[in-house]
Protein backbone atom coordinates (compact mmCIF):
# COMPACT_ATOMS: atom_id res chain seq x y z
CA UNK A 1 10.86 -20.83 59.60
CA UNK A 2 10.35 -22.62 56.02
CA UNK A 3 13.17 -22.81 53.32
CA UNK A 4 11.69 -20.28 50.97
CA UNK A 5 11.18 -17.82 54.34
CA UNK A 6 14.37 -17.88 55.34
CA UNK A 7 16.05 -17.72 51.46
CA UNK A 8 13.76 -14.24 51.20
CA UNK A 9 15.32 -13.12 54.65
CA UNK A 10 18.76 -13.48 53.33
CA UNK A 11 18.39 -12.48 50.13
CA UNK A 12 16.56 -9.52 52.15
CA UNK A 13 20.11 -8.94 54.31
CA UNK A 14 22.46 -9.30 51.35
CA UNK A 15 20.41 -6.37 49.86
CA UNK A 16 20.72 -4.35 52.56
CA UNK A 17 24.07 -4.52 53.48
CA UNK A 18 25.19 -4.82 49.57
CA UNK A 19 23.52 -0.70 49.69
CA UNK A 20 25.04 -0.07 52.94
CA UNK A 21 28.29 -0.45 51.28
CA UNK A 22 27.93 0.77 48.37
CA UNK A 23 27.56 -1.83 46.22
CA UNK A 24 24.26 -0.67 44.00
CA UNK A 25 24.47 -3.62 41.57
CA UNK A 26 24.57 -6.06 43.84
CA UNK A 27 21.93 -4.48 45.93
CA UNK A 28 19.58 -4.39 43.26
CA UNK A 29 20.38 -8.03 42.07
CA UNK A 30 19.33 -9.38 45.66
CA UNK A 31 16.31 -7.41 45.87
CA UNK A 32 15.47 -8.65 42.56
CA UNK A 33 15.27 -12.07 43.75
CA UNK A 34 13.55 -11.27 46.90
CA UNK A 35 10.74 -9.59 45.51
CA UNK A 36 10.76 -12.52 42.87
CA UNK A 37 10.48 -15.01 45.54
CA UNK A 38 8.03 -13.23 47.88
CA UNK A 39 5.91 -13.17 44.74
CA UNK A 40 6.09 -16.79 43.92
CA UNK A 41 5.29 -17.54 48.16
CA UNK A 42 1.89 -15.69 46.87
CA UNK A 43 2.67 -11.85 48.38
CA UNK A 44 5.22 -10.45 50.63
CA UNK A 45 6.18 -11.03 54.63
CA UNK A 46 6.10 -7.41 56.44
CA UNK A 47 7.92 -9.20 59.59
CA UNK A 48 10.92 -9.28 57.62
CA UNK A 49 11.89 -6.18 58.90
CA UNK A 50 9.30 -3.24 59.60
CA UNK A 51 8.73 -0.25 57.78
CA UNK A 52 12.26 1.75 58.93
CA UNK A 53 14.26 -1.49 57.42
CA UNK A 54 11.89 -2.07 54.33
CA UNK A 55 11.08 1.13 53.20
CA UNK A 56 14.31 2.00 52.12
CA UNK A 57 14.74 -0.95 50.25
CA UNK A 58 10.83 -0.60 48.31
CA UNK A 59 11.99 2.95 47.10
CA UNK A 60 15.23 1.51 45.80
CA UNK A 61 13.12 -1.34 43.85
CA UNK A 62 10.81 1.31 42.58
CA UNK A 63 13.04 3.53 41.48
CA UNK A 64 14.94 0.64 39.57
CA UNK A 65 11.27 -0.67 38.20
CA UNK A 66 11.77 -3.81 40.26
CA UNK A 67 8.61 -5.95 41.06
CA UNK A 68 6.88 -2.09 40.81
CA UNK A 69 2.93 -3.68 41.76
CA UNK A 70 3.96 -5.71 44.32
CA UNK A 71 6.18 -3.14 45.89
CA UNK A 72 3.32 -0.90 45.86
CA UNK A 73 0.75 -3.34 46.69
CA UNK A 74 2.86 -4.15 50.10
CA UNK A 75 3.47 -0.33 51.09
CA UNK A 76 -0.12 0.92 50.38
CA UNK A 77 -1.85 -2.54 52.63
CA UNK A 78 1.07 -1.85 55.57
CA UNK A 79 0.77 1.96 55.15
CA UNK A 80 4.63 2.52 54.91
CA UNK A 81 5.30 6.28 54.45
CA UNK A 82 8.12 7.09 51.82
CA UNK A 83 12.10 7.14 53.81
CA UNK A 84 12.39 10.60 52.07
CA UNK A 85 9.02 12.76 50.79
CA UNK A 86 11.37 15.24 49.46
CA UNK A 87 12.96 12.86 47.26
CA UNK A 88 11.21 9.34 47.06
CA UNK A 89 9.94 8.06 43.17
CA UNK A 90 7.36 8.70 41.17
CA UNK A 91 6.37 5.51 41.94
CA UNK A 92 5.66 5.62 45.37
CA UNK A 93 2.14 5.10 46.21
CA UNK A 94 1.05 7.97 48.41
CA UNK A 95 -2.67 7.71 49.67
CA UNK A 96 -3.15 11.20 48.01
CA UNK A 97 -1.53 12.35 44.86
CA UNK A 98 -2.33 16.01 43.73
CA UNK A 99 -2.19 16.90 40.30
CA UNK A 100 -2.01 21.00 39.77
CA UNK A 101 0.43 21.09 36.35
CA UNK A 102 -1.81 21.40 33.52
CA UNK A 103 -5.12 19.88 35.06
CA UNK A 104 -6.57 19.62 38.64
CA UNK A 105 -6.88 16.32 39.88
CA UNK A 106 -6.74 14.55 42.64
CA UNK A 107 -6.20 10.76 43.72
CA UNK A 108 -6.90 8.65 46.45
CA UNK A 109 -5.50 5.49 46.71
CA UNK A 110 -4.73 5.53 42.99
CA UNK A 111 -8.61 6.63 41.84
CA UNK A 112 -9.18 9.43 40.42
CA UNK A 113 -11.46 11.63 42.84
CA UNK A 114 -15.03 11.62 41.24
CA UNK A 115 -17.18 14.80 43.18
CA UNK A 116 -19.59 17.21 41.60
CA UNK A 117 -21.33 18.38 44.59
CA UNK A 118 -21.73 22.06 45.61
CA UNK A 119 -20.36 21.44 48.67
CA UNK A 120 -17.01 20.38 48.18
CA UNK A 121 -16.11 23.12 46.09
CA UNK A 122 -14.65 24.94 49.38
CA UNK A 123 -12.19 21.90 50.71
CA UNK A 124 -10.90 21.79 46.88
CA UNK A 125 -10.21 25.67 47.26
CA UNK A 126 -9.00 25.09 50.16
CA UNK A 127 -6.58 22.37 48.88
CA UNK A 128 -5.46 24.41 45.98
CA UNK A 129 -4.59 27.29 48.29
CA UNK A 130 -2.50 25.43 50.77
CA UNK A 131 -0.44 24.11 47.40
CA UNK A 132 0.26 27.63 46.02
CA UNK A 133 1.52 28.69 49.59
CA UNK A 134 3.88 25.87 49.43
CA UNK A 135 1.81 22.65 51.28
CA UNK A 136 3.33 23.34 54.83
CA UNK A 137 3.03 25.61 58.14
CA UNK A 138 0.63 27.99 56.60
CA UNK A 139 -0.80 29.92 59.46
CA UNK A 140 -4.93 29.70 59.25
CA UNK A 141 -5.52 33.76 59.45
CA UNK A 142 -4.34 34.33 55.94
CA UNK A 143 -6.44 30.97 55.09
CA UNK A 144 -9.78 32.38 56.51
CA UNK A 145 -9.05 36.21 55.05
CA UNK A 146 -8.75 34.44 51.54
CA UNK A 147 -11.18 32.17 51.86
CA UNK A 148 -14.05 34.25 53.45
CA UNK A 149 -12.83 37.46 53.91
CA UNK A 150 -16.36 39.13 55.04
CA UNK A 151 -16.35 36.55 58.16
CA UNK A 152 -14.74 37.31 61.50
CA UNK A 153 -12.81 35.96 64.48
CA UNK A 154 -15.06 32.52 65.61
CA UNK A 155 -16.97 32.65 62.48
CA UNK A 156 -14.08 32.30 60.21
CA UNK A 157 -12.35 29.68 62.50
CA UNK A 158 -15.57 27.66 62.71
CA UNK A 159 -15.89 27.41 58.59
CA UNK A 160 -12.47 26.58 58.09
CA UNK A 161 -12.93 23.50 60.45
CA UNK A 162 -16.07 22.69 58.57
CA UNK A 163 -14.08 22.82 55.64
CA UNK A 164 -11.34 20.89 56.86
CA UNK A 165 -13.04 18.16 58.22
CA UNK A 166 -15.35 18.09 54.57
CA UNK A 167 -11.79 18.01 53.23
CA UNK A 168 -10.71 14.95 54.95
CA UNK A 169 -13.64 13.17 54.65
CA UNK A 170 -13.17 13.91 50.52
CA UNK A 171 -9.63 12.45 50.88
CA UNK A 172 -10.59 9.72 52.64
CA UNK A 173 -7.16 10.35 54.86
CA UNK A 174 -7.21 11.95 58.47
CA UNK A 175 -3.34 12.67 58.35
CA UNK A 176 -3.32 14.11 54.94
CA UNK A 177 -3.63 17.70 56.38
CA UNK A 178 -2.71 18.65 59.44
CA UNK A 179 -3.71 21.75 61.79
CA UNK A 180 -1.19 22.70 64.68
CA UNK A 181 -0.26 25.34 66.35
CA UNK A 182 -2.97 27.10 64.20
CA UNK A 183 -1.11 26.44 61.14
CA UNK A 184 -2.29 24.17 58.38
CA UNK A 185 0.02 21.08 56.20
CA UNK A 186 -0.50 19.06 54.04
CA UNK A 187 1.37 15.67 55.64
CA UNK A 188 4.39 15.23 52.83
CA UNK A 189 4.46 11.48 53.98
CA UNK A 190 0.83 11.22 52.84
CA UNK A 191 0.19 14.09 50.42
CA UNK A 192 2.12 14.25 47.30
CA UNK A 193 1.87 17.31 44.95
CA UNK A 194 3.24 17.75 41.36
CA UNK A 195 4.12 21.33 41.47
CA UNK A 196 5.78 20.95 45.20
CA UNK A 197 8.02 18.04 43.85
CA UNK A 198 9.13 20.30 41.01
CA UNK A 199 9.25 23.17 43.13
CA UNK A 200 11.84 21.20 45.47
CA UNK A 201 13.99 19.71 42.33
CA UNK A 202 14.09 23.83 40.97
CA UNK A 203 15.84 24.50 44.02
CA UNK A 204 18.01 20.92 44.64
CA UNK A 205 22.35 21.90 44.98
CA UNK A 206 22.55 18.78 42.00
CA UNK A 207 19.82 20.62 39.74
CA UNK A 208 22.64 21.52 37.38
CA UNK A 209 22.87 17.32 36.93
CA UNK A 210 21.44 16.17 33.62
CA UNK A 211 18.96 13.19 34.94
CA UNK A 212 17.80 15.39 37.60
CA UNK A 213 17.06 18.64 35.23
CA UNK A 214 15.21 16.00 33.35
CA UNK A 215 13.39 14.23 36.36
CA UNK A 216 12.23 18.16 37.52
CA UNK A 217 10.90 19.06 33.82
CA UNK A 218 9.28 15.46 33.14
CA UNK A 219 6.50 16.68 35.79
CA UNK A 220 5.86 20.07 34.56
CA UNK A 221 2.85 19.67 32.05
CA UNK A 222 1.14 22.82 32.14
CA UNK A 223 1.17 25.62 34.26
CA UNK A 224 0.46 26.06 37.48
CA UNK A 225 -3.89 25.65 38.28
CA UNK A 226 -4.23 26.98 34.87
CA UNK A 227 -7.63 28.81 35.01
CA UNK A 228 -7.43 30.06 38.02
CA UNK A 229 -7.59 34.10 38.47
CA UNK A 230 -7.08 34.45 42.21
CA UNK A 231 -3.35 36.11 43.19
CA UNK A 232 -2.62 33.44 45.39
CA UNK A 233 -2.57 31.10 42.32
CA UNK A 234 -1.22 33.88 40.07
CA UNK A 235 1.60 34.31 42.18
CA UNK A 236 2.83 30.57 42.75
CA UNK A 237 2.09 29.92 38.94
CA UNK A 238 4.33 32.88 37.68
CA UNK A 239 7.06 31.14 40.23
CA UNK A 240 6.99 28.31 38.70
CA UNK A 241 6.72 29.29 34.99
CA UNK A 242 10.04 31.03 35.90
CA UNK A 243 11.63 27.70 37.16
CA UNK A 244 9.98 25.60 33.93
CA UNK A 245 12.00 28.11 31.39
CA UNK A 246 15.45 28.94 33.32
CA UNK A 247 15.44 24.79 33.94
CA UNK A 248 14.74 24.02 30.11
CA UNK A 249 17.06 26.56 29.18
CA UNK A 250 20.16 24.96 31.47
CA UNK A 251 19.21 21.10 30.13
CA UNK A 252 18.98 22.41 26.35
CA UNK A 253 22.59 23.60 27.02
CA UNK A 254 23.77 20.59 28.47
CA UNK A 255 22.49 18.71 25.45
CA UNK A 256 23.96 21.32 22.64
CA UNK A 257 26.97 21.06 24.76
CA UNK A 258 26.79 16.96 23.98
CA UNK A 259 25.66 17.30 20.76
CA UNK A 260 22.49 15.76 21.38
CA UNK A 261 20.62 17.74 19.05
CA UNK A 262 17.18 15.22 19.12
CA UNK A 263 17.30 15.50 22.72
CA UNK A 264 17.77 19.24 22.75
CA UNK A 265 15.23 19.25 19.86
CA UNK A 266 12.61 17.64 22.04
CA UNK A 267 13.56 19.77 24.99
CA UNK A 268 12.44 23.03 22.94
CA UNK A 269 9.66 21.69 21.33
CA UNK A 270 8.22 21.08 24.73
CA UNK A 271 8.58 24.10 25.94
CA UNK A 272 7.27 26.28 23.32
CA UNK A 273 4.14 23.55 23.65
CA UNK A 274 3.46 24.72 27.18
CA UNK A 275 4.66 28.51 26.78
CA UNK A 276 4.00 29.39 22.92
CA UNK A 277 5.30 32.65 22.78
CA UNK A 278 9.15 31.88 24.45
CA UNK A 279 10.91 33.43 21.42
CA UNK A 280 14.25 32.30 22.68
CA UNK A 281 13.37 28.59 22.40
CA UNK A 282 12.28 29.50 18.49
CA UNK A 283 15.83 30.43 17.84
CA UNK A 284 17.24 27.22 19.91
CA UNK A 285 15.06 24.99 17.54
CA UNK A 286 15.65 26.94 14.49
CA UNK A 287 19.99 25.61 15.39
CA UNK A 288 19.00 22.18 16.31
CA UNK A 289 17.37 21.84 13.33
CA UNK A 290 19.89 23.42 11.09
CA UNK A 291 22.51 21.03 13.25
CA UNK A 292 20.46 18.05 11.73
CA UNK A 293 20.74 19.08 8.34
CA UNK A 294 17.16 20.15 7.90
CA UNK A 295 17.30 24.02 6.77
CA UNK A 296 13.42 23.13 5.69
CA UNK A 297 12.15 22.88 9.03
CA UNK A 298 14.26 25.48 10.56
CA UNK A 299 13.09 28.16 8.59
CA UNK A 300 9.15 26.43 9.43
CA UNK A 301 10.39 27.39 12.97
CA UNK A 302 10.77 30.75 12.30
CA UNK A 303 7.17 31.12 10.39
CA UNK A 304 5.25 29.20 13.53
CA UNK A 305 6.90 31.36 15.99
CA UNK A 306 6.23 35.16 14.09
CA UNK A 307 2.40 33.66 13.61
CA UNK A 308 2.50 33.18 17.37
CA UNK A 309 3.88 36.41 18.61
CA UNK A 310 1.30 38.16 16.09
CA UNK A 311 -1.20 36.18 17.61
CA UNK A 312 -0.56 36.42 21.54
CA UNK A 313 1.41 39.60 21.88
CA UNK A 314 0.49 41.99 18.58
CA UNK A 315 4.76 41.92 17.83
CA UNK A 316 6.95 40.43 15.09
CA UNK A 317 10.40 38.51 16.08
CA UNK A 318 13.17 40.22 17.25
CA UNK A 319 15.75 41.27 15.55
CA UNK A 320 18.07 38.02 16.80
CA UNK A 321 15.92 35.94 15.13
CA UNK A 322 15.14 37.73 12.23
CA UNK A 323 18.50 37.54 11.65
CA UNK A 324 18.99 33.84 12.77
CA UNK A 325 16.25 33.54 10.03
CA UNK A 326 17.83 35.12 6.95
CA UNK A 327 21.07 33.29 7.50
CA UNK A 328 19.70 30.33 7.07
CA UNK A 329 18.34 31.67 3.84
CA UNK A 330 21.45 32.55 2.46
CA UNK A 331 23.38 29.27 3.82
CA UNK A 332 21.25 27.37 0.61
């Protein structure tokens, strides 16, 4: 074994055991210099350790922004699935990210899935359904009576596995969903979905935890499929619109609470972006931005959101914020 092989090992150890023990900063210092050195060699050495060893230590660098292309260079050529699906980073380079929060789009590999043919418009309802019902053990009888609801018993069975083989092919992944036991997943160590990693932060024990309130509403950019008319979609998109405003609400909180009125600012103004006609948000910008000193803008609040409740809904503001409103009037 060379000199520079055998520094990357130990520096490789050291990082390890410096996490095993709790010692983060150190940790992340040695697997600083790794990477840094397996880049200079000219790429990095999977016989260091296998993916159960290295794994662990990728999602650490990732997470920390450490060496982030080479990191993801090395786990997409060795394959290495995530330690943790339910909670690995952004970052991580699944073969098949699914993007349902504001826009439809899918990636393989990190491209953008191009496909305009007829044909594959049933595997990409087929994909969208299996994401509203949650991405695992969905049983392939309520598939086939959504999806073609005038076909029966081997007819129905026989177009879903056209589909799902059309599906595949699209993805360009065998393992990315999975049929057993009659029951269809997508595989969450090949598969990642927006609105499934959101879904899973909504319902984290730590969601009450600033960083992670802010990690969870970071990927919600739209609703759910927006669009879409089917009830399926309807019903998983009215879920998570619930989630989006009860979440916003709890981190604006925690930032009034701190007195981080920008931050609590940019919180509201977010979500009356996505759901224009919150009125409650109105009346938590209208105090931020009387808590900044600018009475101007606050009562501009006010004005944007009664245009915006006449426009979607036909109402005026309630009376809380009408009378929100004329304080600030009289506080000149």
């Amino acid at each position: 074994m060379n000199s520079s092989l055998l520094e990357n090992f130990c520096l490789v150890t050291e990082a390890s055991e410096a996490f095993q023990t709790g010692q983060e900063p150190l940790g992340l210092a040695r697997l600083a210099e790794a990477l840094a050195l397996s880049r200079a060699m000219g790429g990095p050495f999977y016989d260091l350790g296998g993916p159960a060893y290295l794994a662990p230590l990728y999602h650490r660098a990732l997470e920390a922004g450490i060496e982030v292309e080479l990191v993801q260079f090395m786990i997409r050529r060795y394959r290495f699935p995530p330690p943790d699906p339910a909670t690995a980073s952004d970052r991580w380079p699944w073969p098949v990210r699914i993007y349902t929060l504001g826009r439809f789009e899918i990636q393989c590999d990190g491209q953008p899935l191009r496909s305009t043919r007829k044909a594959q418009n049933k595997p990409l309802e087929l994909i969208k359904l299996l994401c509203a019902f949650g991405g695992s053990s969905v049983h392939q009888s309520r598939v086939t009576d959504l999806l073609w609801p005038d076909a029966l018993g081997d007819a129905a069975d026989q177009a879903l596995n056209t589909t799902l083989h059309r599906l595949r092919t699209l993805l360009k992944h065998d393992h990315s969903v999975r049929l057993e036991d009659r029951r269809l997943s997508l595989d969450p160590h090949w598969v990642w979905v927006d609105a499934l990693a959101f879904d899973r932060i909504a319902h984290a024990p730590e969601q009450g935890d600033r960083k992670t309130l802010q990690a969870a509403l970071n990927r919600y950019r739209g609703h759910f499929l927006e669009g879409e008319t089917a009830a399926w979609a309807l019903a998983f998109r009215e879920r998570l619109r619930s989630h989006f405003l009860k979440l916003s609400e709890r981190l604006g909180s925690l930032l009034e609470q701190e007195e981080d009125w920008p931050a609590a600012l940019d919180c509201y103004h977010r979500v009356v972006e996505i759901e224009p006609a919150a009125e409650s948000f109105y009346r938590r910008l209208m105090i931020c931005q009387a808590q900044l000193g600018r009475r101007a803008e606050a009562l501009a609040v006010y004005q944007r959101c009664r245009r915006v409740l006449l426009t979607h809904l036909g109402i005026s503001p309630t009376a809380e914020t009408q009378n929100l409103y004329q304080k600030l009037i009289d506080s000149e």
